[in-house]
Structure formats: structure tokens, C-alpha cells
PDB file of N, CA and C in Angstrom:
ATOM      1  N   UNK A   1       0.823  -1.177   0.000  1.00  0.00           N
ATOM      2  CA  UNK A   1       0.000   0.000   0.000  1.00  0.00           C
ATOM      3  C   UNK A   1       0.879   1.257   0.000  1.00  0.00           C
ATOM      4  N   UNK A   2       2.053   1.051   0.674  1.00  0.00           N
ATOM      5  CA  UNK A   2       2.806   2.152   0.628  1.00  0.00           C
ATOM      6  C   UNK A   2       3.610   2.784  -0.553  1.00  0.00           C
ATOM      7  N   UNK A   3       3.884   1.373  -1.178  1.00  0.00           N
ATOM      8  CA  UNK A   3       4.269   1.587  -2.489  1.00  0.00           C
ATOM      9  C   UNK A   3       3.616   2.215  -3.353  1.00  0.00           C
ATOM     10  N   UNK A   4       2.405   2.053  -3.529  1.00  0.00           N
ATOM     11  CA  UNK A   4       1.413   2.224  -4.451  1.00  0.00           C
ATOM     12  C   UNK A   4       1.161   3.849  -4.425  1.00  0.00           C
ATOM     13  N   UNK A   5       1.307   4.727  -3.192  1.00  0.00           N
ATOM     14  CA  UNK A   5       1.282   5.592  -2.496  1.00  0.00           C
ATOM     15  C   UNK A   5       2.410   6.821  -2.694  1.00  0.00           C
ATOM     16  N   UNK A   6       3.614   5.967  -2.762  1.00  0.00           N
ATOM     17  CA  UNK A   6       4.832   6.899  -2.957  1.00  0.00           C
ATOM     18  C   UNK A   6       4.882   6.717  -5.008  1.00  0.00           C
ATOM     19  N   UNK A   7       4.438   5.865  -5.476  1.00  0.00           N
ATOM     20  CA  UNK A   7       4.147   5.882  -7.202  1.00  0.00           C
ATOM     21  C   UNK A   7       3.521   7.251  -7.368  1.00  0.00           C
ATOM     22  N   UNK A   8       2.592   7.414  -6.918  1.00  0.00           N
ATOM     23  CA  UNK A   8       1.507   8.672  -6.571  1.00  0.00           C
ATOM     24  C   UNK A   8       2.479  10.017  -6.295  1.00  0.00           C
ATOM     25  N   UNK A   9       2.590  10.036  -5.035  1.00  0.00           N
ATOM     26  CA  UNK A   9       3.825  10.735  -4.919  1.00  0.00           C
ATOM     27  C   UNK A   9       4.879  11.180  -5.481  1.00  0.00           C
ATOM     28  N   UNK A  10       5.269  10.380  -6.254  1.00  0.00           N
ATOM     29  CA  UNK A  10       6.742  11.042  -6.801  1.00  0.00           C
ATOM     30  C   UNK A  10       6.045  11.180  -8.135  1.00  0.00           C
ATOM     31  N   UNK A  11       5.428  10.909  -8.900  1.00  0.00           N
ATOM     32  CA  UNK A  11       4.537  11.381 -10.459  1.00  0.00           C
ATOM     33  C   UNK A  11       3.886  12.622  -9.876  1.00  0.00           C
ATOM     34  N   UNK A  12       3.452  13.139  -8.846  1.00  0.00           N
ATOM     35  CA  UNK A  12       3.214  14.606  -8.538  1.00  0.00           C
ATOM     36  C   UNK A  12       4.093  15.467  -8.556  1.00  0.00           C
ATOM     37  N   UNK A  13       5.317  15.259  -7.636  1.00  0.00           N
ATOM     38  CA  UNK A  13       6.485  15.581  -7.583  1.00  0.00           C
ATOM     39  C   UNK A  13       7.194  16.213  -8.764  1.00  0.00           C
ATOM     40  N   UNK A  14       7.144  14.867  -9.806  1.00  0.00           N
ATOM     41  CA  UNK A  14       7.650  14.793 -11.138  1.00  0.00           C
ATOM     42  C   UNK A  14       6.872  16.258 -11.957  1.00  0.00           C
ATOM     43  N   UNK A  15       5.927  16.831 -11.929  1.00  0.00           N
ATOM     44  CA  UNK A  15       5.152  17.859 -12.547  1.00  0.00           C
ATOM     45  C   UNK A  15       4.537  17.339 -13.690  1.00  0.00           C
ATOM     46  N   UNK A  16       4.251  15.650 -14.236  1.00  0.00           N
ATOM     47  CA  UNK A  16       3.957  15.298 -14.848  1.00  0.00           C
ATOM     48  C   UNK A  16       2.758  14.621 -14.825  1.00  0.00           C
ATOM     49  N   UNK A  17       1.550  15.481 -14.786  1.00  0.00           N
ATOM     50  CA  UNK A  17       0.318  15.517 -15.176  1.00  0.00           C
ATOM     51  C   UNK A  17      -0.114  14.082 -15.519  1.00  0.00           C
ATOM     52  N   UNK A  18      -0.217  13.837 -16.497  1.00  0.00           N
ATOM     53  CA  UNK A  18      -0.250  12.799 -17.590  1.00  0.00           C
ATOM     54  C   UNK A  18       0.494  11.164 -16.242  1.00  0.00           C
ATOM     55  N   UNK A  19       1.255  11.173 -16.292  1.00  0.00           N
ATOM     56  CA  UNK A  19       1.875  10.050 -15.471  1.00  0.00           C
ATOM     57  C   UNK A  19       1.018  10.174 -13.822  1.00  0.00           C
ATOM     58  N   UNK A  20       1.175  11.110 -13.436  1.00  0.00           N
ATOM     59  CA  UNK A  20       0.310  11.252 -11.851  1.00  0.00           C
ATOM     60  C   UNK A  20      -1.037  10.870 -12.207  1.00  0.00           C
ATOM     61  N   UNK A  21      -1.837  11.196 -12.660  1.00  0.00           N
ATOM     62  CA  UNK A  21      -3.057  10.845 -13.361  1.00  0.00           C
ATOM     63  C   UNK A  21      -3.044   8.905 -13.674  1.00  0.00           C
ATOM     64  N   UNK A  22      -2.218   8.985 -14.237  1.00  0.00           N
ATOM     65  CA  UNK A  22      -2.163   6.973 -14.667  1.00  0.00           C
ATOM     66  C   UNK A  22      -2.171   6.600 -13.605  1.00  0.00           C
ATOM     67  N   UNK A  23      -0.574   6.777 -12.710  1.00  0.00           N
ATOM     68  CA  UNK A  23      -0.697   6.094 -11.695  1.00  0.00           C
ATOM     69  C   UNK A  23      -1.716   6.514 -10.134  1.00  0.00           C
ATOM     70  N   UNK A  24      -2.415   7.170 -10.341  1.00  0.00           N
ATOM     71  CA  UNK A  24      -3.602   7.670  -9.150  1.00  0.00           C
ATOM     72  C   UNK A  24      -4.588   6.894  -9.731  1.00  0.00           C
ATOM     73  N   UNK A  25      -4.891   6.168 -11.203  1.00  0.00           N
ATOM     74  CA  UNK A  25      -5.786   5.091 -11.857  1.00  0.00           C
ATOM     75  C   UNK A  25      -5.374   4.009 -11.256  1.00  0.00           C
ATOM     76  N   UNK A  26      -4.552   3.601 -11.182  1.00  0.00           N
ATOM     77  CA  UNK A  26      -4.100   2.187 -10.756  1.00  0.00           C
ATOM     78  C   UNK A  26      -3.692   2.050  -9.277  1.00  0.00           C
ATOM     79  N   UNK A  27      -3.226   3.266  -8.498  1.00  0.00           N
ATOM     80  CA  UNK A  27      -3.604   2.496  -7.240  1.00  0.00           C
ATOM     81  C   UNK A  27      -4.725   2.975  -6.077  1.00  0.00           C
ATOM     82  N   UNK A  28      -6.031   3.630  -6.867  1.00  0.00           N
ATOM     83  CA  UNK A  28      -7.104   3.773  -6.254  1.00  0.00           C
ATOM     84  C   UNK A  28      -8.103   2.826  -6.260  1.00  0.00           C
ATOM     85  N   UNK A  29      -7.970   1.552  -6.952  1.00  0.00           N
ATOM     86  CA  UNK A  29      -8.842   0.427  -6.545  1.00  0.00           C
ATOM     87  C   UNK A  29      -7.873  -0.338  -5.650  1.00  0.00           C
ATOM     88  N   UNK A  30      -6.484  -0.268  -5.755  1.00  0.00           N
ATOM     89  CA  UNK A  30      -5.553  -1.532  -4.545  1.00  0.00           C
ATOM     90  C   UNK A  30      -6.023  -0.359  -3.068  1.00  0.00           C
ATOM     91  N   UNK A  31      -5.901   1.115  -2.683  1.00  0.00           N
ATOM     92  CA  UNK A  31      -6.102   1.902  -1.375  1.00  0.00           C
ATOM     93  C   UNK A  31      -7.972   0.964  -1.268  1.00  0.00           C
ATOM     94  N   UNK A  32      -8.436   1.108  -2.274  1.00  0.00           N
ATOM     95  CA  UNK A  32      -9.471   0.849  -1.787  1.00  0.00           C
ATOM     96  C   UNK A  32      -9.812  -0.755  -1.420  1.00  0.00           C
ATOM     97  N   UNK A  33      -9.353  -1.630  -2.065  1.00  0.00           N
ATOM     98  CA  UNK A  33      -9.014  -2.768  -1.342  1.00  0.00           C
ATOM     99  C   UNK A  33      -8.683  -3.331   0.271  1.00  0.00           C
ATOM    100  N   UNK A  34      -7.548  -2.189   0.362  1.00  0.00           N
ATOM    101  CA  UNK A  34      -6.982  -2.237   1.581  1.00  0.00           C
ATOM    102  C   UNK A  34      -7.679  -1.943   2.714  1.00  0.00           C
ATOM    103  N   UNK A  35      -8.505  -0.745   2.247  1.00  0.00           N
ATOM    104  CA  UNK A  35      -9.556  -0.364   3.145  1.00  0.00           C
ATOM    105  C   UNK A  35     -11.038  -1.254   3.390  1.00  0.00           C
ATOM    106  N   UNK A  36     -11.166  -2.124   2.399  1.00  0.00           N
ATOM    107  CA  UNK A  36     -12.042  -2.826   2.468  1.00  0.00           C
ATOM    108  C   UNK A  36     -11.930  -4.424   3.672  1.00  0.00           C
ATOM    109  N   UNK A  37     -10.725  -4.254   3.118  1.00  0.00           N
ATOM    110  CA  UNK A  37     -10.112  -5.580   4.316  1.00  0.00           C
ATOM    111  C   UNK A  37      -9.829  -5.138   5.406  1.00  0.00           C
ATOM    112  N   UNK A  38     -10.185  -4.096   5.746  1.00  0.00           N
ATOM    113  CA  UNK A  38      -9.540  -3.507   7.076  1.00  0.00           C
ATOM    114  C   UNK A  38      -7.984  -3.123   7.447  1.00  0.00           C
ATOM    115  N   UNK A  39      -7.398  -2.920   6.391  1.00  0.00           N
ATOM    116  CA  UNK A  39      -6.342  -2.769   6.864  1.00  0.00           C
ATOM    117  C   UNK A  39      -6.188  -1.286   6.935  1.00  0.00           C
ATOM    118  N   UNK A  40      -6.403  -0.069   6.566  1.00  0.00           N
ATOM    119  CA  UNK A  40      -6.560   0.730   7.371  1.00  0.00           C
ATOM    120  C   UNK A  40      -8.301   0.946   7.411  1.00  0.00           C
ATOM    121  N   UNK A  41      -8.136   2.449   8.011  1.00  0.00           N
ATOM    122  CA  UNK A  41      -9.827   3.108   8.112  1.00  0.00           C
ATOM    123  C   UNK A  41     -10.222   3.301   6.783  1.00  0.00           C
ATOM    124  N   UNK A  42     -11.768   3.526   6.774  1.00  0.00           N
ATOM    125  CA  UNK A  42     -11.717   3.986   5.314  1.00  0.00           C
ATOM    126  C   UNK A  42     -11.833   5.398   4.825  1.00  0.00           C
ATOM    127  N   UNK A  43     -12.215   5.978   5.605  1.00  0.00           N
ATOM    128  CA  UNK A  43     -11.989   7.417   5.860  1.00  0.00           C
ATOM    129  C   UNK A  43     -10.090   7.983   5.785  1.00  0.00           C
ATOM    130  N   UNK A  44      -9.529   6.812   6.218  1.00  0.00           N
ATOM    131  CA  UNK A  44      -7.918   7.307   5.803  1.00  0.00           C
ATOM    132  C   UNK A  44      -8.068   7.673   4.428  1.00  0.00           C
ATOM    133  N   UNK A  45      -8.347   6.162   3.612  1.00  0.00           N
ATOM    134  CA  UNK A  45      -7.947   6.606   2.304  1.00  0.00           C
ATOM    135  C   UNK A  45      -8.874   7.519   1.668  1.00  0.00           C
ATOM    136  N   UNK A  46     -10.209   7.643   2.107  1.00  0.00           N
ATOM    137  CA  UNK A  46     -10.777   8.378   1.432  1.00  0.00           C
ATOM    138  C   UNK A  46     -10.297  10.012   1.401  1.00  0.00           C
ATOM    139  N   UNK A  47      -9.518  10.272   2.273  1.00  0.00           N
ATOM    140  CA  UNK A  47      -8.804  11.574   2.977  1.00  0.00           C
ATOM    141  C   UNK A  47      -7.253  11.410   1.967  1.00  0.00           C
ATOM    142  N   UNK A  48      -6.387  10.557   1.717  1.00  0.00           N
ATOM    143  CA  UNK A  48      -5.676  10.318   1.047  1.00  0.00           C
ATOM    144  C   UNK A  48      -6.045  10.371  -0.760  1.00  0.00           C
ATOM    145  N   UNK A  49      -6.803   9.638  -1.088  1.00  0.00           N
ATOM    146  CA  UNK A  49      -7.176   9.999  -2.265  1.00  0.00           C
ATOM    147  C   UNK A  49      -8.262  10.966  -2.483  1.00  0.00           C
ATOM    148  N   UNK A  50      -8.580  12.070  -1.688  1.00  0.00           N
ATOM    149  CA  UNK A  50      -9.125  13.528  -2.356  1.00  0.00           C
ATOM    150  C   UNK A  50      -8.074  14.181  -2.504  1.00  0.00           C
ATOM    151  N   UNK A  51      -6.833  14.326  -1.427  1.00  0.00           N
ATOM    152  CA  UNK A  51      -5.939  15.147  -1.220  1.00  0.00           C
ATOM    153  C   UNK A  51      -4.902  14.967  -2.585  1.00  0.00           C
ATOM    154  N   UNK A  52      -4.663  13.668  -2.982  1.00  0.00           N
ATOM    155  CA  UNK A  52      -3.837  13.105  -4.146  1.00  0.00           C
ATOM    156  C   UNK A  52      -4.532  13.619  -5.092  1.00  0.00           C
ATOM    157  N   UNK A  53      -6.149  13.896  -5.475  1.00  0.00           N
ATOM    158  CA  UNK A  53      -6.541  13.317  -6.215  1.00  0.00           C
ATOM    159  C   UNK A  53      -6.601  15.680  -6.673  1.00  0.00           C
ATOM    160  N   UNK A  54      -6.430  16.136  -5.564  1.00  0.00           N
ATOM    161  CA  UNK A  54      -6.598  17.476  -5.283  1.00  0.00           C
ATOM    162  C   UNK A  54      -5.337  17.801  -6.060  1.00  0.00           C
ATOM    163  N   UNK A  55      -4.408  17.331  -5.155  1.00  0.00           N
ATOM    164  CA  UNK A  55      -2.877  17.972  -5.958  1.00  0.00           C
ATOM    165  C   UNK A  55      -2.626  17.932  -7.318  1.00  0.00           C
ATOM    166  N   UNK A  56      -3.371  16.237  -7.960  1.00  0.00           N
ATOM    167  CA  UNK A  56      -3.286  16.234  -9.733  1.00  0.00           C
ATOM    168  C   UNK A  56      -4.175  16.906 -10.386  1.00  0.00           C
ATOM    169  N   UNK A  57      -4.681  17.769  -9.977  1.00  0.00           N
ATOM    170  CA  UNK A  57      -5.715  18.672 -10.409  1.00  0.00           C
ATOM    171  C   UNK A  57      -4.632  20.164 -10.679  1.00  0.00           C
ATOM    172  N   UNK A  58      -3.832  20.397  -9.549  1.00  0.00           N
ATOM    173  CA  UNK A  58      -2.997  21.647  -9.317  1.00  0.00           C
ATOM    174  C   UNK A  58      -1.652  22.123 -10.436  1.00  0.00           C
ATOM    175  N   UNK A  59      -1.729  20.482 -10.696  1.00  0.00           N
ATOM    176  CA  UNK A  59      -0.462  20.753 -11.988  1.00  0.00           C
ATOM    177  C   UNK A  59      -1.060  20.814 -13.139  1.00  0.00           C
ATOM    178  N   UNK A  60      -0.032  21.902 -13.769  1.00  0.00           N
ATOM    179  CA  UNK A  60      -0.635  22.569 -14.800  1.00  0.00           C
ATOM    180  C   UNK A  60      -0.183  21.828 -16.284  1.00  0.00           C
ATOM    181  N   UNK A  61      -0.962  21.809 -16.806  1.00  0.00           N
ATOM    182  CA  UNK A  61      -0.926  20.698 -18.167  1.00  0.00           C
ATOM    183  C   UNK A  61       0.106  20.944 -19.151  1.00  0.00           C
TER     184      UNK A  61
END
């Protein structure tokens, strides 16, 4: 999960739109998985992926 997380992370980082976007596709059904099994709250990730989902909105195309 953490992995999946810092992918996210560093494609924001990167200023590359296009790539942050792919990978925020692919690991918003594994966060949501995780949360489904209980492994964290689900309110974490749901707080995690607005905020991710906020920042790939902020970079400019």
C-alpha cells in the first residue's frame, strides 16, 4: 500500500500531469481494497485519495 502511495507521490512531484493521473488510476482500486479488508480506516484513504486526487488537479498541463 505504501508503495502504491509513494508511485503517486513522486509522479506529482515529477510535474507530470499525464503520469500522476495513470498512476492515481491504478492504485485507487488496490487503497481501496486495503480499506475494504480492514487494513486501514476507510476514511484514511478516502482523505488520502481527495488530497492526491486534489494535488493532480494543481499541476498545470
Amino acid at each position: 500500500m505504501r508503495h502504491v502511495i509513494k508511485s503517486v507521490e513522486t509522479a506529482i512531484a515529477g510535474g507530470d500531469k499525464e503520469a500522476a493521473q495513470a498512476a492515481f488510476r491504478a492504485a485507487q482500486p488496490l487503497l481501496q481494497r486495503a480499506a475494504n479488508k480492514g487494513v486501514v480506516h476507510r476514511n484514511t484513504i478516502a482523505r488520502k485519495l481527495s488530497r492526491m486526487s486534489g494535488r493532480i488537479k494543481t499541476i498545470s498541463a
